[in-house]
Protein backbone atom coordinates (compact mmCIF):
# COMPACT_ATOMS: atom_id res chain seq x y z
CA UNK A 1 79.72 151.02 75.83
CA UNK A 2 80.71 148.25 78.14
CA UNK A 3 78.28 146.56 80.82
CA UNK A 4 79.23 148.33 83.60
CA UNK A 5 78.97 151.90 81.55
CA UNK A 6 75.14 151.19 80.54
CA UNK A 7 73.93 149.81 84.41
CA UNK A 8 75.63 153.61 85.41
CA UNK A 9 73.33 154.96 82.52
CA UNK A 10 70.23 153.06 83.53
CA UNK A 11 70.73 153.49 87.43
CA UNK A 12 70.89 156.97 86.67
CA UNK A 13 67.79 157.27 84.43
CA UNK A 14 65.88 155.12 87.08
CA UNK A 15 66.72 157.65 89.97
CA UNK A 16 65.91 160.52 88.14
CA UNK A 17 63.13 159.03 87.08
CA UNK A 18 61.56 158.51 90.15
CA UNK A 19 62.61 161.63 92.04
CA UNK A 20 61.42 164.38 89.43
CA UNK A 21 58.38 162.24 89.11
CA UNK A 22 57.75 162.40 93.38
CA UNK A 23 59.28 166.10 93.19
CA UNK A 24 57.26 167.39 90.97
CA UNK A 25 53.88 166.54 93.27
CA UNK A 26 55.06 169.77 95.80
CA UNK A 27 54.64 172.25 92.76
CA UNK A 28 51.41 174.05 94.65
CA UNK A 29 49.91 177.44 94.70
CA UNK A 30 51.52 178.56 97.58
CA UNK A 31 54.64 176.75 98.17
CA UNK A 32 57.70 177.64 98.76
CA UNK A 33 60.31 177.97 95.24
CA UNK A 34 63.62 177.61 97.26
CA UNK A 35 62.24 174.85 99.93
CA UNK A 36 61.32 172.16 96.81
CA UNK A 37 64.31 173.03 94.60
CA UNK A 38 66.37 172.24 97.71
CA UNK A 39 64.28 169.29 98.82
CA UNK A 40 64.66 167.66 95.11
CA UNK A 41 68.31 168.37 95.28
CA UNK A 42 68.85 167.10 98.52
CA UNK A 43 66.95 163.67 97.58
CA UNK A 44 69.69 163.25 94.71
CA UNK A 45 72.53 163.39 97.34
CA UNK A 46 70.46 161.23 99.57
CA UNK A 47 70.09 158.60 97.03
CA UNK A 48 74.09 158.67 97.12
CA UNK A 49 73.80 159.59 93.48
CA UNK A 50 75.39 163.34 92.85
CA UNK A 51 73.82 166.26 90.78
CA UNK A 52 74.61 166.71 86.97
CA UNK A 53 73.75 170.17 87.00
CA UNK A 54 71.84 172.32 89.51
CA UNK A 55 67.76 171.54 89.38
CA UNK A 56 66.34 173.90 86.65
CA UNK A 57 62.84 175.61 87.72
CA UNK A 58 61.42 177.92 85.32
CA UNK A 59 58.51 179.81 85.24
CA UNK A 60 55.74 180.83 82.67
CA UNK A 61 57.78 182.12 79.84
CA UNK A 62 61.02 181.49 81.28
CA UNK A 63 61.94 178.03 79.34
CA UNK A 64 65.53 177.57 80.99
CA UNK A 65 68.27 177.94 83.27
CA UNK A 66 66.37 179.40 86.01
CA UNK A 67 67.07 177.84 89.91
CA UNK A 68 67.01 179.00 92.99
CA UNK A 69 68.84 181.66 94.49
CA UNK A 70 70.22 181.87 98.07
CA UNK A 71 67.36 184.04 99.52
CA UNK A 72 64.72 183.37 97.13
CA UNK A 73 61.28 184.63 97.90
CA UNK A 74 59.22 183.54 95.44
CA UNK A 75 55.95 181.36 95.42
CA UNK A 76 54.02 179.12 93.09
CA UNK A 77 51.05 180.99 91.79
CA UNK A 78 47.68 180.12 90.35
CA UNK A 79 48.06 179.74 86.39
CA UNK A 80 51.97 179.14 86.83
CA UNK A 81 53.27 177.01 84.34
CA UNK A 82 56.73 175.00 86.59
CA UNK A 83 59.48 173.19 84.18
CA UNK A 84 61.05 171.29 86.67
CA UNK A 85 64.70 169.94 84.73
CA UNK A 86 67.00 167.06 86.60
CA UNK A 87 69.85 165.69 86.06
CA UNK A 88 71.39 163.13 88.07
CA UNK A 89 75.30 161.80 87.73
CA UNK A 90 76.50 158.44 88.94
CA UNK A 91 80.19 158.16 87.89
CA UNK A 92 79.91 160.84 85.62
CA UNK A 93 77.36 158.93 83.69
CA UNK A 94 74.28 161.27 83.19
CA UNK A 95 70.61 160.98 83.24
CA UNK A 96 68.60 164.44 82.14
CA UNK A 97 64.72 164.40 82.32
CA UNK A 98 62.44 167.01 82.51
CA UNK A 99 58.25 167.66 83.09
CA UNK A 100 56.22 170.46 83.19
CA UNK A 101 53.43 171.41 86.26
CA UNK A 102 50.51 173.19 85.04
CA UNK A 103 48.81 175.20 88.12
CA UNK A 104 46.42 176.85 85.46
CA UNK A 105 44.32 175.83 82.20
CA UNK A 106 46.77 174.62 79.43
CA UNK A 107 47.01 171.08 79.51
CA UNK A 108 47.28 171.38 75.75
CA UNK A 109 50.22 172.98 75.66
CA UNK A 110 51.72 169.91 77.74
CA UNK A 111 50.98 167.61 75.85
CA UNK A 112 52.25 169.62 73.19
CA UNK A 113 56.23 169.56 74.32
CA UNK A 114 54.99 165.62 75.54
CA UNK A 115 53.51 163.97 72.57
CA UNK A 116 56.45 165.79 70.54
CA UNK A 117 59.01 163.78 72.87
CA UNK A 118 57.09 161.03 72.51
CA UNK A 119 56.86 161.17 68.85
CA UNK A 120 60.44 161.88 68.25
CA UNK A 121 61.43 158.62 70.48
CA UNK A 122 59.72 156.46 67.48
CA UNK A 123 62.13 158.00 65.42
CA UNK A 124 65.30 156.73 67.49
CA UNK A 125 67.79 154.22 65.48
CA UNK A 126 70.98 153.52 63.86
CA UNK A 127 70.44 155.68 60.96
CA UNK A 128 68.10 157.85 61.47
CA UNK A 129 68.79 161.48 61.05
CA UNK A 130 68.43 164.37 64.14
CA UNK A 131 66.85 166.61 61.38
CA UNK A 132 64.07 163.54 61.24
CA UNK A 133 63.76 164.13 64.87
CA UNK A 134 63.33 167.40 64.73
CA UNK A 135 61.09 167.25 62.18
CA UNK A 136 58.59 164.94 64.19
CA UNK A 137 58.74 167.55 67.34
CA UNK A 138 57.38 170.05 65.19
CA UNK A 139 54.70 168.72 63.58
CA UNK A 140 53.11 167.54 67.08
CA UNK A 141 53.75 171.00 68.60
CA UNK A 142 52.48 172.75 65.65
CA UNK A 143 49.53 170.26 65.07
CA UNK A 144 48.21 171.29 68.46
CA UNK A 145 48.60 175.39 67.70
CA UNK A 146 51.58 176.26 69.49
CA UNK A 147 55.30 177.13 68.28
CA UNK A 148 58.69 174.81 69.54
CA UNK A 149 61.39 176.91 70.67
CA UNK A 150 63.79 177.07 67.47
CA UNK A 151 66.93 177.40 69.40
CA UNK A 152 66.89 175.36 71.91
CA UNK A 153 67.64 171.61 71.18
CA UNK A 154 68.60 168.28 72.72
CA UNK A 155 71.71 167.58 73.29
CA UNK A 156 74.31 164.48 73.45
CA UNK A 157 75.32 163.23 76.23
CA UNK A 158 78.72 161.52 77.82
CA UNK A 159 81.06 161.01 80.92
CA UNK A 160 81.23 164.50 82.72
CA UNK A 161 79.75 166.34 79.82
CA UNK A 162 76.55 167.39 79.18
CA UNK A 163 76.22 168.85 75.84
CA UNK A 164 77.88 167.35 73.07
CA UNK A 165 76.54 165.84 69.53
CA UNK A 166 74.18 164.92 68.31
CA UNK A 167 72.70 167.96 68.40
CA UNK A 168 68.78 166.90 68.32
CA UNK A 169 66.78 170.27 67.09
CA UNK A 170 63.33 171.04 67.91
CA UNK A 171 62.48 171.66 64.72
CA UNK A 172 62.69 169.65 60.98
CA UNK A 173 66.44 170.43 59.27
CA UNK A 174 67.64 168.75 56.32
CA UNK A 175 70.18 166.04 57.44
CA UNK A 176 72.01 166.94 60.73
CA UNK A 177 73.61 164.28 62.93
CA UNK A 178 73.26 160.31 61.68
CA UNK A 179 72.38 158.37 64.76
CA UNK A 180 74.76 155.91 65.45
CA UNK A 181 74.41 152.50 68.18
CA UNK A 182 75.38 153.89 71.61
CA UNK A 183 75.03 157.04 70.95
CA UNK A 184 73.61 158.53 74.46
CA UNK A 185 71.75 162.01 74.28
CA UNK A 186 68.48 164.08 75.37
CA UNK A 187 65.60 165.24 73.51
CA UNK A 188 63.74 167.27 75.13
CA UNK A 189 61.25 169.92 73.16
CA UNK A 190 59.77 172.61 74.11
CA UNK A 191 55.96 174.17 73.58
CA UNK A 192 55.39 177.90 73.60
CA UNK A 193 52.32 180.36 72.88
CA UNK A 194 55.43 182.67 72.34
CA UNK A 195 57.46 183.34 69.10
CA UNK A 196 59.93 179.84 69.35
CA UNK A 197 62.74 182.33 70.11
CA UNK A 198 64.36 182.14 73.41
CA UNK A 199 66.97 184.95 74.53
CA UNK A 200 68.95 185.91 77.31
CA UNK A 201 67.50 187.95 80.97
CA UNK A 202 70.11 189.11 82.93
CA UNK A 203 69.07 186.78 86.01
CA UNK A 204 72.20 184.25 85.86
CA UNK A 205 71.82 181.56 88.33
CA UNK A 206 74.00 178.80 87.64
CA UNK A 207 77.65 178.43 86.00
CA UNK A 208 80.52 176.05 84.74
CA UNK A 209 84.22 175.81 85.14
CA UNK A 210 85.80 176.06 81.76
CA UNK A 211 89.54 175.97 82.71
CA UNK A 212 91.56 176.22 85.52
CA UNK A 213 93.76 179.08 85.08
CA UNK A 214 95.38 180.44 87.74
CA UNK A 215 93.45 183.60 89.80
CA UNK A 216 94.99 186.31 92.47
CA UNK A 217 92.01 187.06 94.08
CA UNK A 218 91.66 184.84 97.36
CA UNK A 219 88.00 184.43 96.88
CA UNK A 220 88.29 183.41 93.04
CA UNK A 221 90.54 180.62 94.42
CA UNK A 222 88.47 179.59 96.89
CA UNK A 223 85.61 179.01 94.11
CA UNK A 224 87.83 177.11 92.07
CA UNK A 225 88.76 174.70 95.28
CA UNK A 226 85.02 174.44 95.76
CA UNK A 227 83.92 173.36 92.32
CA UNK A 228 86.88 171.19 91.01
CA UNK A 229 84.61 168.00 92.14
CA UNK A 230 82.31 169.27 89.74
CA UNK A 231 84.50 168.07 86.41
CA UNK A 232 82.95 170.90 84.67
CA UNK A 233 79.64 170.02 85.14
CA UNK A 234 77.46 172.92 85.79
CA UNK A 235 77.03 174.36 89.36
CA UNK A 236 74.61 176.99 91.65
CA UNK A 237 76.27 179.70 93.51
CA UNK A 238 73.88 178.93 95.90
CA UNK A 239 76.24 175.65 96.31
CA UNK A 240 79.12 177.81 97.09
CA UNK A 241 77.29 178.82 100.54
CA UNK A 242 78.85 182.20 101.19
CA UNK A 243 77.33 185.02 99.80
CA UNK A 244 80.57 187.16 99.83
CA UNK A 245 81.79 184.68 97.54
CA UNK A 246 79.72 185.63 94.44
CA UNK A 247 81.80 188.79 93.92
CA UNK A 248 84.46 187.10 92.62
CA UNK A 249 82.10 185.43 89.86
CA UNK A 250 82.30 188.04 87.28
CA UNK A 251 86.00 188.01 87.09
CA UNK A 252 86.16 184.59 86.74
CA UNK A 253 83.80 184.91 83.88
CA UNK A 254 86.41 187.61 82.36
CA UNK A 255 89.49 185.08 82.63
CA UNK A 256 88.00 182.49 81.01
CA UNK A 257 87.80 180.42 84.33
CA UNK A 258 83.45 180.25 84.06
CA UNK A 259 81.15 180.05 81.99
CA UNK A 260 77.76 181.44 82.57
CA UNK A 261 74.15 180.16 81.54
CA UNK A 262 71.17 183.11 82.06
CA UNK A 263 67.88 182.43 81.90
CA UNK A 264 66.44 181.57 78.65
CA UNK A 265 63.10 183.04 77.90
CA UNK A 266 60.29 183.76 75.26
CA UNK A 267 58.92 186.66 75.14
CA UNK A 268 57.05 188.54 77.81
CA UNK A 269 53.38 186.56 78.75
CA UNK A 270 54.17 183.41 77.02
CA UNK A 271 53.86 180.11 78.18
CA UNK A 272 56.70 177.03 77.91
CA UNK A 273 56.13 173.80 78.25
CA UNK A 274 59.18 171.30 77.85
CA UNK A 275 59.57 167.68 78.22
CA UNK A 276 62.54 165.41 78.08
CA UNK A 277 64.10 162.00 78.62
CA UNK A 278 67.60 160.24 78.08
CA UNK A 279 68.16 157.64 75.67
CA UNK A 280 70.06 155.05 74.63
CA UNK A 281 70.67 154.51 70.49
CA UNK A 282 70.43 150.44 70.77
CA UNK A 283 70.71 148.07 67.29
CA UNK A 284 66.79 148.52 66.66
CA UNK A 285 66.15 151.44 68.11
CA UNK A 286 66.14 152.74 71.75
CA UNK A 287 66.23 152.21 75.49
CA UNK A 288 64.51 155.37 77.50
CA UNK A 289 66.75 155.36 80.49
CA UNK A 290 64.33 158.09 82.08
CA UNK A 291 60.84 156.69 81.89
């Protein structure tokens, strides 16, 4: 990683810092779900950064994936517990932070999925293990009488991509990834009164490009034209501002063209709480591009 590759980093991290930290103040009883996911976005693009993926806002015992839709109706409610996920881009270079809004009483569940970030951040060096990691994410979630979500994990991080290794779990393996100087990646854990299992709802929200074969249908085409600035990085068809548009999705999905990413959620009545910053593997340890 050259000099001009870590400012990217850090510039990123700084930005999306400060935005999901000034975002995540309009998470009220009563406001509007599409008018802040759209206001958050639109501060990214303001900033004359660009979006790494569309800004994940899920509810309760939803613990992922989840954004606004075009005409979406819904409101924050009393006892609501808002993940609010960004990730910012500048050059490709990523930045992925995440908090959690509690409009009810479980301020021990936050600091659950927080102290277990925390926690696994003293961990960070050349050396260490992600199954060490994971290992200090569960004991703080478990010490405080909740459950981390097995499978979901942290994630690496490079130009353009957004999940690669290490994979960073949520819970203690034996082994797993070695850490390495330079190494770039997330860790982000997540806090649930649920069973730690997250599976798939069939609301599906947001989507990738995985190749860029060619399509008949006109409106398939058209998607493709719309999302090639994306490099693969994930996108909302709420960005693809015409409704007719989203019928051609599901073929797409067929031919191998997208990939899709439903919502990821524990079981019925839960709660999820989830936490997450960026970091940088330096000689000693690490440098927190997202604080």
């Amino acid at each position: 990683m050259n000099d001009e590759v870590f400012e990217k980093y850090r510039t990123a991290g700084a930005l999306a810092s400060r935005i999901l930290r000034e975002g995540a103040q309009g998470i009220r009883v009563g406001e509007s779900y599409l008018g802040l996911v759209e206001s958050i976005e639109a501060r990214v693009r303001d900033e004359g950064a660009a979006l790494a993926f569309p800004l994940n806002l899920s509810l309760n015992e939803d613990a992922a994936h989840d954004t606004a839709s075009y005409d979406d109706e819904r409101v924050f409610s009393n006892g609501d517990v808002a993940k609010l996920d960004l990730g910012v881009q500048i050059d490709g270079y990523i930045a992925d932070t995440a908090t959690t809004i509690d409009l009810g009483n479980n301020s021990l569940l936050l600091d659950a999925s927080s102290g277990a970030l925390e926690a696994a951040i003293r961990e960070v060096k050349p050396g260490a293990t992600a199954g060490a990691l994971g290992a200090a994410v569960q004991k703080e979630i478990e010490g405080r009488g909740y459950r981390p979500i097995a499978n979901l994990t942290g994630h690496g991080l490079d130009r353009y991509v957004l999940h690669r290794s290490p994979t960073i779990p949520n819970i203690g393996i034996k082994g797993g990834g070695v850490l390495e100087e330079g190494m770039v990646f997330a860790i982000e854990p997540f806090a649930t009164t649920g069973c730690g299992h997250v599976k798939e709802k069939t609301r599906m929200e947001i989507y990738s490009q995985l190749s860029a074969r060619p399509v008949r249908a006109p409106a398939g085409r058209i998607i493709l034209d719309k999302i090639r600035d994306r490099n693969g990085l994930p996108f909302s068809h709420r960005w693809l501002g015409d409704r007719k548009l989203d019928l051609a999705l599901p073929a797409l999905i067929r031919s191998g063209n997208l990939h899709v990413y439903p919502v990821l959620s524990d079981v019925a009545g839960s709660l999820v709480s989830q936490h997450e910053h960026t970091v940088i593997v330096t000689s000693d340890g690490c440098i927190v591009t997202t604080r």
